[in-house]
Protein backbone atom coordinates (compact mmCIF):
# COMPACT_ATOMS: atom_id res chain seq x y z
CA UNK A 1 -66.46 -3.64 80.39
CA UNK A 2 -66.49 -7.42 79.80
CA UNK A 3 -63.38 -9.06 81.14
CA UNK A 4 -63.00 -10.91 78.43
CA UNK A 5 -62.90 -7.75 76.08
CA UNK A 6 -60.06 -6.79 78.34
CA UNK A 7 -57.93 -9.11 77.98
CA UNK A 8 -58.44 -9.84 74.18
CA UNK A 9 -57.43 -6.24 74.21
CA UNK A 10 -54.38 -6.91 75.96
CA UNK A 11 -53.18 -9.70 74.18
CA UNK A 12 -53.16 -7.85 71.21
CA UNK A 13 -51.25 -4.87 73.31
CA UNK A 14 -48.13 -7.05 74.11
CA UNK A 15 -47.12 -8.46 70.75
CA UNK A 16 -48.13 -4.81 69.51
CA UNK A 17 -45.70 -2.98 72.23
CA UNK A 18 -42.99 -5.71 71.34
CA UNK A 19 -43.22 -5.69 68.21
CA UNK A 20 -42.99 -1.72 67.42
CA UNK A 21 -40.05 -1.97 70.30
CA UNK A 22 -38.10 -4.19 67.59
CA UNK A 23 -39.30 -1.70 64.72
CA UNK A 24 -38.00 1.35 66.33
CA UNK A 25 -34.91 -0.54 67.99
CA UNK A 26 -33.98 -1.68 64.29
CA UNK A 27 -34.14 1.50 62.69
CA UNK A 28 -32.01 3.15 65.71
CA UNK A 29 -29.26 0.22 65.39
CA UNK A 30 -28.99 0.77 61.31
CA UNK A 31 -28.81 4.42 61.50
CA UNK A 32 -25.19 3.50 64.33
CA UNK A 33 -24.01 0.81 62.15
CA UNK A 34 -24.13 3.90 59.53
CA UNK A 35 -22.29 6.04 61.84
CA UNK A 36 -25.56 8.68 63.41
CA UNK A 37 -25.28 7.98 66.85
CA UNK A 38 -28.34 10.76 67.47
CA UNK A 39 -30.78 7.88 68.10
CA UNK A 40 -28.54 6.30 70.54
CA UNK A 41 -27.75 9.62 72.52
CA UNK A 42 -31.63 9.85 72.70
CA UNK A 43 -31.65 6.40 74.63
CA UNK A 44 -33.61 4.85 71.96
CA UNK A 45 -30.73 2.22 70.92
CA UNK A 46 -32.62 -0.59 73.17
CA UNK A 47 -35.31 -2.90 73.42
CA UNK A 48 -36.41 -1.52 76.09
CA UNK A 49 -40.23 -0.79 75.34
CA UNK A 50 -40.39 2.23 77.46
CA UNK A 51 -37.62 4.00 75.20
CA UNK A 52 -40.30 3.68 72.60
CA UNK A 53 -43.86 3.63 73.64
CA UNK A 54 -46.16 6.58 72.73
CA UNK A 55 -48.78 7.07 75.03
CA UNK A 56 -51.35 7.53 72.21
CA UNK A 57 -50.37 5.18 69.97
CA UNK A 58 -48.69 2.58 71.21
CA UNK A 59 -51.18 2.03 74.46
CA UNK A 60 -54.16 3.78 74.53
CA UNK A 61 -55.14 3.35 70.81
CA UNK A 62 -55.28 -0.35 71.26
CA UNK A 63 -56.70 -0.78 74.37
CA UNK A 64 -59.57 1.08 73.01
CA UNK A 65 -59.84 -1.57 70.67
CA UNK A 66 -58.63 0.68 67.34
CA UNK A 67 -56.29 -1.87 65.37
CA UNK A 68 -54.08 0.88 64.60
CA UNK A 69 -51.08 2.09 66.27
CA UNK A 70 -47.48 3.18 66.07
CA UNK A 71 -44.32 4.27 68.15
CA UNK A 72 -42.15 7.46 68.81
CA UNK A 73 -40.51 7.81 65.86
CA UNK A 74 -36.36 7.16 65.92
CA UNK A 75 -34.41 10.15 64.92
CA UNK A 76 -32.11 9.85 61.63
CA UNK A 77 -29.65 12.76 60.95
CA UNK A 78 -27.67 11.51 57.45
CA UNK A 79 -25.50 14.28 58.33
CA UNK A 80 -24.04 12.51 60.80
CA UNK A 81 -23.54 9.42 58.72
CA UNK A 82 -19.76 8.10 58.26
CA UNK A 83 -17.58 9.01 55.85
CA UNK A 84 -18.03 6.69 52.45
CA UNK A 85 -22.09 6.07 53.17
CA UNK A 86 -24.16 7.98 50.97
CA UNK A 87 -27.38 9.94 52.57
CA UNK A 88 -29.96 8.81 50.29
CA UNK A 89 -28.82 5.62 50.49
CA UNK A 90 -27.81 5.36 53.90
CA UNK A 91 -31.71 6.75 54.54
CA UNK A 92 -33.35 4.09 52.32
CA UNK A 93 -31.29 1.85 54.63
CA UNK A 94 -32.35 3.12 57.81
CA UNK A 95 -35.91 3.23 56.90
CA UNK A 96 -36.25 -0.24 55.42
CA UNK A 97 -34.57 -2.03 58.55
CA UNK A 98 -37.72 -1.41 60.42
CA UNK A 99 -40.28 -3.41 58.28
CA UNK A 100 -37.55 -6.19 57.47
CA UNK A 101 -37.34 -6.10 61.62
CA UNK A 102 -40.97 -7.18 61.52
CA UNK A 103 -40.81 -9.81 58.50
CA UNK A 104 -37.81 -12.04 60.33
CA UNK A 105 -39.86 -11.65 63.58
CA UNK A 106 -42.84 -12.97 62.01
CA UNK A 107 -40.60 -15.92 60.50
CA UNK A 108 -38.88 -16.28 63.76
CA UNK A 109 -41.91 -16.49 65.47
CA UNK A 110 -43.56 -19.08 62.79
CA UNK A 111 -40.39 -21.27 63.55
CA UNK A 112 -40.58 -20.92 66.95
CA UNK A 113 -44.16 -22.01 67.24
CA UNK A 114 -43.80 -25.02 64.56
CA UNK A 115 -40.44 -26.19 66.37
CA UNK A 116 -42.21 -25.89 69.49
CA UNK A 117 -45.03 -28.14 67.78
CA UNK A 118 -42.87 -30.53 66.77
CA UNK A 119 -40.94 -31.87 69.60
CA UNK A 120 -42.84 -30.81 72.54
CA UNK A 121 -46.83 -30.19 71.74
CA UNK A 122 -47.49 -30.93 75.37
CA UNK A 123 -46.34 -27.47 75.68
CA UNK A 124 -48.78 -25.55 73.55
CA UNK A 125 -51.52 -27.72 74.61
CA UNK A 126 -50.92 -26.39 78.11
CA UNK A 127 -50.82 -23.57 76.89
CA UNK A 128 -53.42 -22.35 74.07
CA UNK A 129 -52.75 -18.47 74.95
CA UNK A 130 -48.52 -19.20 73.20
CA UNK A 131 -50.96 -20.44 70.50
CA UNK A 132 -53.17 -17.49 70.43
CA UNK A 133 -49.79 -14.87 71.01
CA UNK A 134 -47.38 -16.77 67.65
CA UNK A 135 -50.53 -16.66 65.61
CA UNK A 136 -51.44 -12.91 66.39
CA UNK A 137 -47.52 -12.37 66.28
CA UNK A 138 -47.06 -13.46 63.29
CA UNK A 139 -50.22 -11.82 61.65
CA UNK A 140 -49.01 -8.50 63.10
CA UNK A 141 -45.81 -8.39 62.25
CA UNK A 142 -46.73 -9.04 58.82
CA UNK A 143 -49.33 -6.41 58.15
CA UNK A 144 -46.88 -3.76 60.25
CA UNK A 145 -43.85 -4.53 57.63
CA UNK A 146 -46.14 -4.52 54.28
CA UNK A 147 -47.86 -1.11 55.59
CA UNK A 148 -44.78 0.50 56.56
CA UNK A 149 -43.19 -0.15 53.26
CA UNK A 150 -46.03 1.63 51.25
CA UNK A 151 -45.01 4.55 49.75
CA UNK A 152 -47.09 7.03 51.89
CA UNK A 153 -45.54 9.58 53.42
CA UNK A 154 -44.83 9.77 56.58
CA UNK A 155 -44.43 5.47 55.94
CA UNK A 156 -40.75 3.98 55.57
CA UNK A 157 -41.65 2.95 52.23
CA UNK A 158 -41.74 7.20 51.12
CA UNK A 159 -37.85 7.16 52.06
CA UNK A 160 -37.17 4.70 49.73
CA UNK A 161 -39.39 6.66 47.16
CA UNK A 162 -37.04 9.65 48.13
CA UNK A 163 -34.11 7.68 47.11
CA UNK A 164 -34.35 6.35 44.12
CA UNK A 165 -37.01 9.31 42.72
CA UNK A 166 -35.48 11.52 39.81
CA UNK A 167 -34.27 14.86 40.49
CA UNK A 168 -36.87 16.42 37.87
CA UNK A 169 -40.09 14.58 39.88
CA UNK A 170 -38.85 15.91 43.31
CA UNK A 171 -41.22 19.19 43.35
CA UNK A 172 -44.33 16.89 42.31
CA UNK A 173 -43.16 14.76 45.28
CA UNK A 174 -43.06 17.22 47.77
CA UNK A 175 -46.82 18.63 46.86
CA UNK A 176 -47.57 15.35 47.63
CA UNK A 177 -45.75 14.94 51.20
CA UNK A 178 -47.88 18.53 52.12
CA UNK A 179 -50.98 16.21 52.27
CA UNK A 180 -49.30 13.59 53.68
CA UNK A 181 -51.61 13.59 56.85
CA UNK A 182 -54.56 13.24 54.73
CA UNK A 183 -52.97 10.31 52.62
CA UNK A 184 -51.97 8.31 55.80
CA UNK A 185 -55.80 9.05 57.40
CA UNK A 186 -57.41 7.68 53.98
CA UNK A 187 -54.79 4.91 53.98
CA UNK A 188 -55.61 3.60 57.46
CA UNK A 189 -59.58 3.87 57.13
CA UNK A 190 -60.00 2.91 53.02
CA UNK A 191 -57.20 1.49 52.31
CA UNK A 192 -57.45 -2.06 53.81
CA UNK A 193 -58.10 -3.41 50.48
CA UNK A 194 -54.87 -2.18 49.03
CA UNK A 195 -52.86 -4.51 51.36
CA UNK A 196 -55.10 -6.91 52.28
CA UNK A 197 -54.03 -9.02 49.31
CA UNK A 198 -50.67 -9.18 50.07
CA UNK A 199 -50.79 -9.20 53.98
CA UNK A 200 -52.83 -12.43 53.57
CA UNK A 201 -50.26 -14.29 51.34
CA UNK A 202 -47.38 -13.68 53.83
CA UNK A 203 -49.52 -14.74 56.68
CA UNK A 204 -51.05 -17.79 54.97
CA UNK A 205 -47.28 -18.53 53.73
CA UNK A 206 -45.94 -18.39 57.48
CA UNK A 207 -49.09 -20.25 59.06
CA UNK A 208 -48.35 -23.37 56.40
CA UNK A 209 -44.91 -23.03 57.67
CA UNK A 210 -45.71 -23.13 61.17
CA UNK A 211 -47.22 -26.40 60.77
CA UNK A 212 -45.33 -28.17 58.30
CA UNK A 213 -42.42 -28.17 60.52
CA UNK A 214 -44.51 -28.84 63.36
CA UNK A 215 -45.61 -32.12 61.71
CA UNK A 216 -42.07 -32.36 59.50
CA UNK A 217 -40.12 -36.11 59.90
């Protein structure tokens, strides 16, 4: 394989490990602010990539050069939940700290790169693989928090469908969790238009931002 295809692949693979670490990580810290401390007993309260990595997804997937992948998921019992915090809500909470993880990392990252750009470009002259790592940080952090928050089952945008769904549409909603494999499959392959839209916005929003402070005073 071209060497070059290699490491392409790779530098897609780290800001894809680190950011699914923070995805995972912020979903496991919600769910103990909340009280459930069964994501924490399971060693996934860290930032420690290995806690998190799936063999499948999170490595081999991309270095195969799918653009596609995903962590172990962080176990949420609402039963263990404290005293006062409602379940639904407490699992709408849970499951939209992981994509809001992503968006401020993508800011973050935006900030950190104009900041950098502003009082010392020597540095990313240097160095145009930071360049290359903010830019495809930012761009996947962004598409990972808009596709998570669709509401596909098994996405973290179907728990907040869960929550705020009326009692009477709940056996409707479950028929349509049975085919949730299906939905996610059709989602990944034809659904690129669906998000594309919106994905670009955020990204082209964060890019101007990168470079207005970079060239700010």
């Amino acid at each position: 394989m071209d060497p070059q295809i290699i490491m392409d692949r790779v530098m897609l693979l780290i800001p894809l490990v680190l950011s699914l670490t923070v995805h995972e990580f912020a979903h496991a810290w919600s769910a103990w602010k909340l009280g459930d401390d069964t994501a924490a007993l399971q060693g996934r309260l860290t930032l420690n990539p290995v806690a998190h990595i799936d063999p499948i997804g999170t490595l081999l997937l991309p270095l195969l050069g799918i653009p596609f992948g995903w962590a172990k998921p962080v176990p949420v019992n609402p039963a263990r939940f404290r005293r006062g915090v409602n379940m639904t809500t407490g699992m709408m909470l849970t499951a939209v700290a992981g994509p809001l993880s992503n968006l401020l990392l993508a800011i973050a990252s935006a900030v950190f790169y104009g900041l950098t750009l502003r009082f010392a470009p020597g540095t990313i002259d240097a160095n145009p693989g930071l360049h290359r790592f903010v830019v495809i940080a930012v761009a996947m952090n962004v598409a990972l928090a808009i596709f998570n928050m669709l509401p596909v089952p098994p996405l973290d945008g179907s728990r907040v469908v869960e929550g705020v769904l009326p009692y009477r549409l709940r056996g409707l909603w479950d028929r349509v969790v049975q085919f949730s494999p299906f939905l996610l499959i059709g989602l990944v392959f034809f659904g690129r238009g669906i998000i594309s839209g919106p994905i670009g916005y955020v990204q082209g929003w964060l890019y101007e931002l990168m470079f207005t402070l970079g060239v700010a005073g």
